[in-house]
PDB file of N, CA and C in Angstrom:
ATOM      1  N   UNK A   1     133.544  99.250  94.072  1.00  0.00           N
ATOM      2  CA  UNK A   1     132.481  99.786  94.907  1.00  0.00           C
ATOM      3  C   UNK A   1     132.130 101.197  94.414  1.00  0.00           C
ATOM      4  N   UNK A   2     130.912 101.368  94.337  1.00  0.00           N
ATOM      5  CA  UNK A   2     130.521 102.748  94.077  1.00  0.00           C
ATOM      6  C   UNK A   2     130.397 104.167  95.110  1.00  0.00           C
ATOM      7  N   UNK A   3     130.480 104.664  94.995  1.00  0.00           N
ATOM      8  CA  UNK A   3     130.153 106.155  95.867  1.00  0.00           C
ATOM      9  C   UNK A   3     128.680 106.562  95.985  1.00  0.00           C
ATOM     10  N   UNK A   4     128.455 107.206  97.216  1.00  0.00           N
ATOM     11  CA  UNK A   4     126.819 107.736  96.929  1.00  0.00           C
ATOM     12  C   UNK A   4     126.720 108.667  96.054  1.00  0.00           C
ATOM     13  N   UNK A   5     125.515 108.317  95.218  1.00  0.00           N
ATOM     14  CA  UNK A   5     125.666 109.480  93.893  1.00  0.00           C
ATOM     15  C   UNK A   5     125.611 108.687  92.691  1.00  0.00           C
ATOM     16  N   UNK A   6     126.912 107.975  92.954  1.00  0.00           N
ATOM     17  CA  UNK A   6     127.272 107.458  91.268  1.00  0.00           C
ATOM     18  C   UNK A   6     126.668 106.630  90.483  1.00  0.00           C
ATOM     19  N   UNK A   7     125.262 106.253  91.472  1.00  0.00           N
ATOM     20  CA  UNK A   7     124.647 105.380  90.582  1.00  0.00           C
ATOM     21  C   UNK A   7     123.415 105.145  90.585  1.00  0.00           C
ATOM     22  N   UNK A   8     122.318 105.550  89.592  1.00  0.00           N
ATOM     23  CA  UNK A   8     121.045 106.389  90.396  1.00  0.00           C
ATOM     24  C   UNK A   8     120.487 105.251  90.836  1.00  0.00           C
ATOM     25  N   UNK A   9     121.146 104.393  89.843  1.00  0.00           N
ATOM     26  CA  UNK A   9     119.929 102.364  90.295  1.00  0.00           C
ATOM     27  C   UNK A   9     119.936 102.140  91.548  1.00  0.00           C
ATOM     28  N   UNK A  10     121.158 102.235  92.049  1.00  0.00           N
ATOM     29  CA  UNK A  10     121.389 101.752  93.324  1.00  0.00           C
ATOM     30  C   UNK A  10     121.171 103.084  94.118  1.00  0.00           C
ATOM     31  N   UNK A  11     120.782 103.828  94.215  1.00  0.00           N
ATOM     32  CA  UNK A  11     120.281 105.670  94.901  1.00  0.00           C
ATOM     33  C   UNK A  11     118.673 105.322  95.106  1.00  0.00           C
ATOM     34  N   UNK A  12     118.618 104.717  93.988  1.00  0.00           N
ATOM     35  CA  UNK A  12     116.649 104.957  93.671  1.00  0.00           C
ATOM     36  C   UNK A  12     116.645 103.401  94.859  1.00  0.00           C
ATOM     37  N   UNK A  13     117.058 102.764  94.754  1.00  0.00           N
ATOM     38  CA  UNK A  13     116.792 101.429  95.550  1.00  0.00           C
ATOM     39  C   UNK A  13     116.621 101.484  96.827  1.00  0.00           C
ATOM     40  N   UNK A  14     118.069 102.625  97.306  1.00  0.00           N
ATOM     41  CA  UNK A  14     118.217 102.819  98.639  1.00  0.00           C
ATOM     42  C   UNK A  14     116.782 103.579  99.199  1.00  0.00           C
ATOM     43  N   UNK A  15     116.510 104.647  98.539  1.00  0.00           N
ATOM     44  CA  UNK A  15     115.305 105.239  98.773  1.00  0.00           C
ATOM     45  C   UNK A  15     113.907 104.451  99.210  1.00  0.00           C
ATOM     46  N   UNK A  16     113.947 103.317  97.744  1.00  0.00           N
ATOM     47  CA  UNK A  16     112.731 102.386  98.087  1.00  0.00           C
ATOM     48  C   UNK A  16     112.792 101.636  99.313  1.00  0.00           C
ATOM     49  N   UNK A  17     114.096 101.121  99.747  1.00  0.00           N
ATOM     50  CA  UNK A  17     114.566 100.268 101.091  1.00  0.00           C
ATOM     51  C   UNK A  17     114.128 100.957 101.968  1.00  0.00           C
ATOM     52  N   UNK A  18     114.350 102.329 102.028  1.00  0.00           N
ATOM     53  CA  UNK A  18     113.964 103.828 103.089  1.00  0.00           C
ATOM     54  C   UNK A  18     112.500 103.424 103.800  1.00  0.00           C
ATOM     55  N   UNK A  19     111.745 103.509 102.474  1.00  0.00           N
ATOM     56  CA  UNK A  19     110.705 103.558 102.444  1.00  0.00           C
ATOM     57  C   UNK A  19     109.564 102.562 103.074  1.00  0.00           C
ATOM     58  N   UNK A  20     110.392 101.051 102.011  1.00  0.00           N
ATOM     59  CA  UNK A  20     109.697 100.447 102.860  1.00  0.00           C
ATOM     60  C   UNK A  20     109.818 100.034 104.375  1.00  0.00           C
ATOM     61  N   UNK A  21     111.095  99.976 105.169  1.00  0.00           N
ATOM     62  CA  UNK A  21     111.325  99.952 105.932  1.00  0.00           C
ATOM     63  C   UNK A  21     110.290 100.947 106.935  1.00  0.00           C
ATOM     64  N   UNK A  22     110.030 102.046 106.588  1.00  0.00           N
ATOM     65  CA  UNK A  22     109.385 103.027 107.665  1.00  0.00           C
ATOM     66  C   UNK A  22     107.939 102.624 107.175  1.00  0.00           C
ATOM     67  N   UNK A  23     107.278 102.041 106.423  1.00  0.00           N
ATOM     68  CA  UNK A  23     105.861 100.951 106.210  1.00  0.00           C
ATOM     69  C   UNK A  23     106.067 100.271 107.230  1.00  0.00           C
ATOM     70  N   UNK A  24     107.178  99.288 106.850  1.00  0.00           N
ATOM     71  CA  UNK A  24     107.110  98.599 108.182  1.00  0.00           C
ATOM     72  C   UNK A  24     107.147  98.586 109.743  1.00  0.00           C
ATOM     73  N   UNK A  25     107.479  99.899 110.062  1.00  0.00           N
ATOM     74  CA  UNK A  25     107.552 100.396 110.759  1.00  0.00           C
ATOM     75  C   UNK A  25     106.348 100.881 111.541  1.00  0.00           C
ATOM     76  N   UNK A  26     105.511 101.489 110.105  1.00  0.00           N
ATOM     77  CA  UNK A  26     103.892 101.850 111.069  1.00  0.00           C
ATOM     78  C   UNK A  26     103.468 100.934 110.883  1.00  0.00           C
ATOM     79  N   UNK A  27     103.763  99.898 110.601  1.00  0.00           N
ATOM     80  CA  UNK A  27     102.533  99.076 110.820  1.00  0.00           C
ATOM     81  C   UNK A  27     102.715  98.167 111.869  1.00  0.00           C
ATOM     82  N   UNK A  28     104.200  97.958 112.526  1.00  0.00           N
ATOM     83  CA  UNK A  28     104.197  97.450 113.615  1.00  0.00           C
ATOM     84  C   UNK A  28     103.929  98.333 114.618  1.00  0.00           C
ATOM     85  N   UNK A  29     103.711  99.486 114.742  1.00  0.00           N
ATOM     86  CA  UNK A  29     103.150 100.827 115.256  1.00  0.00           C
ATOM     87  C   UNK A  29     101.689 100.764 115.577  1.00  0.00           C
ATOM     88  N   UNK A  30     101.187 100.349 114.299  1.00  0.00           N
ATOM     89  CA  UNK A  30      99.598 100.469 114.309  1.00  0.00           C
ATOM     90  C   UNK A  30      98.963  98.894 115.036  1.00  0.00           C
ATOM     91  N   UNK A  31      99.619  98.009 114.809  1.00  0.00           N
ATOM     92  CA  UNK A  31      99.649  96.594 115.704  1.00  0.00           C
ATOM     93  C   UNK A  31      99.799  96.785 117.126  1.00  0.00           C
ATOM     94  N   UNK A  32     100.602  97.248 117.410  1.00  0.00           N
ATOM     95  CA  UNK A  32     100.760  97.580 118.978  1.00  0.00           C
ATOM     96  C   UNK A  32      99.797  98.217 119.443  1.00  0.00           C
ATOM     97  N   UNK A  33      99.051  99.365 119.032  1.00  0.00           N
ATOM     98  CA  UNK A  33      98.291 100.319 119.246  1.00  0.00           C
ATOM     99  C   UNK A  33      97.482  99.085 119.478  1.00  0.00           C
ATOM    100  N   UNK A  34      96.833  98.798 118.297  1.00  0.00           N
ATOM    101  CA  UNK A  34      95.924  97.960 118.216  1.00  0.00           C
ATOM    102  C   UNK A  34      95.773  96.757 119.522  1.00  0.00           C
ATOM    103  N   UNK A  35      96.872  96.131 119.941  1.00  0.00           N
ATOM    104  CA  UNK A  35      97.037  95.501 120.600  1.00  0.00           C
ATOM    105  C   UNK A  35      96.876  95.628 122.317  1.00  0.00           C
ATOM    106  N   UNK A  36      97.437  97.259 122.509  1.00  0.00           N
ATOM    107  CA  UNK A  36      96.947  97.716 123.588  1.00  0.00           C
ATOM    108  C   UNK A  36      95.988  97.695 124.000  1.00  0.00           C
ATOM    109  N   UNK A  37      94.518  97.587 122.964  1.00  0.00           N
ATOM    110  CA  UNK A  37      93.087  97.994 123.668  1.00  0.00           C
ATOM    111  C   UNK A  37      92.407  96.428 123.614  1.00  0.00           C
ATOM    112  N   UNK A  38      93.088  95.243 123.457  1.00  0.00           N
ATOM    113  CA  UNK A  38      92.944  94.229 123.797  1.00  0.00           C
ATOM    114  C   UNK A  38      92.643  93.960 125.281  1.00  0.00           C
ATOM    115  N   UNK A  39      91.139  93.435 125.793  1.00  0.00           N
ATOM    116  CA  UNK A  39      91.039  93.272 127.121  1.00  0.00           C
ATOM    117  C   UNK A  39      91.695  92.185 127.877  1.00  0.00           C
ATOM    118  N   UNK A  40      92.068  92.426 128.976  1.00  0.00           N
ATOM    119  CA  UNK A  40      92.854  92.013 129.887  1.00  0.00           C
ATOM    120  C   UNK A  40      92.387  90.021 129.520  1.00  0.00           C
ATOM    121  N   UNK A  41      91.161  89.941 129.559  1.00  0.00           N
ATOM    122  CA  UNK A  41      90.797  88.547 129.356  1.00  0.00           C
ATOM    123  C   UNK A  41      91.667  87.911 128.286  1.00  0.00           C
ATOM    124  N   UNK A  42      91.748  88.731 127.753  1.00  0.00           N
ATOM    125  CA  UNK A  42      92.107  88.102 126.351  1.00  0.00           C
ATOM    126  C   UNK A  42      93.562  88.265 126.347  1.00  0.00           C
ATOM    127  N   UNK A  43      94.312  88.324 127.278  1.00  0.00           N
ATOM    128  CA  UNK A  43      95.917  88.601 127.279  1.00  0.00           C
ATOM    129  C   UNK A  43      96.835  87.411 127.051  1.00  0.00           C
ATOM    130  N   UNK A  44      95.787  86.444 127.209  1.00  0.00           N
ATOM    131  CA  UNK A  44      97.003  84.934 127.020  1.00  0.00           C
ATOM    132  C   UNK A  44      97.145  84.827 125.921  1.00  0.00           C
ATOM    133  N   UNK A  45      96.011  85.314 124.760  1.00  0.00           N
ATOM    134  CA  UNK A  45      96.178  84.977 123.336  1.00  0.00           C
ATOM    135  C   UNK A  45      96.909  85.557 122.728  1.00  0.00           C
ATOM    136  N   UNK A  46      97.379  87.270 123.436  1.00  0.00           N
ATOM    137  CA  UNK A  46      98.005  88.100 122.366  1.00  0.00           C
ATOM    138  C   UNK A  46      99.647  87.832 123.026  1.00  0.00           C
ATOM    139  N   UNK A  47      99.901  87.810 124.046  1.00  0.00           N
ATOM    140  CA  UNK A  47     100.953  87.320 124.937  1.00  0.00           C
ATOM    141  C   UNK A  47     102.007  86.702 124.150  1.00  0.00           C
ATOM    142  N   UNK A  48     101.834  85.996 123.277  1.00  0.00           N
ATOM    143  CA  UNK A  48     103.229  84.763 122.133  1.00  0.00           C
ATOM    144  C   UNK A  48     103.171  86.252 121.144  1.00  0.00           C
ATOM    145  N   UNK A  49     102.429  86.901 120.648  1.00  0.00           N
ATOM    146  CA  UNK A  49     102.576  87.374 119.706  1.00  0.00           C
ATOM    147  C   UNK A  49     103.358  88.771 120.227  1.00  0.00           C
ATOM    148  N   UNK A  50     102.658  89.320 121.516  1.00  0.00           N
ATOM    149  CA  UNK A  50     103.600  90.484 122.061  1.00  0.00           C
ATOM    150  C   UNK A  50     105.216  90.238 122.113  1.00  0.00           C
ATOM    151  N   UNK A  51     105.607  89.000 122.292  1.00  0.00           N
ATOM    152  CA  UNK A  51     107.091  88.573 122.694  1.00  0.00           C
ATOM    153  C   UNK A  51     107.672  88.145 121.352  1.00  0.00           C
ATOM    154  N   UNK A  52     107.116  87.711 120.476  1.00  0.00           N
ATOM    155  CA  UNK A  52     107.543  87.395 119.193  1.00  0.00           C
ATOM    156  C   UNK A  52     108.264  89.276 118.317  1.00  0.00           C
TER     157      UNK A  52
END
């Protein structure tokens, strides 16, 4: 097993994992947002996807 540090491949990877992880992050961010200004009529459709 390696140490943090000792190995930039696996340093540079962790970073990219970082990264994309907090993408994914706004963008389930920006979905919700989005999702909020969905009118009330329309709540049965977004409803499976809010709980998913």
């Amino acid at each position: 097993m390696t140490t943090a540090g000792a190995n930039p491949v696996i340093d540079q990877s962790m970073e990219k994992l970082r990264e994309i992880e907090d993408k994914i992050r706004e963008l389930f961010d920006k979905v919700n947002d989005v999702m909020s200004w969905v009118p009330d009529i329309l709540s049965d459709l977004i409803e499976p996807v809010r709980r998913a």
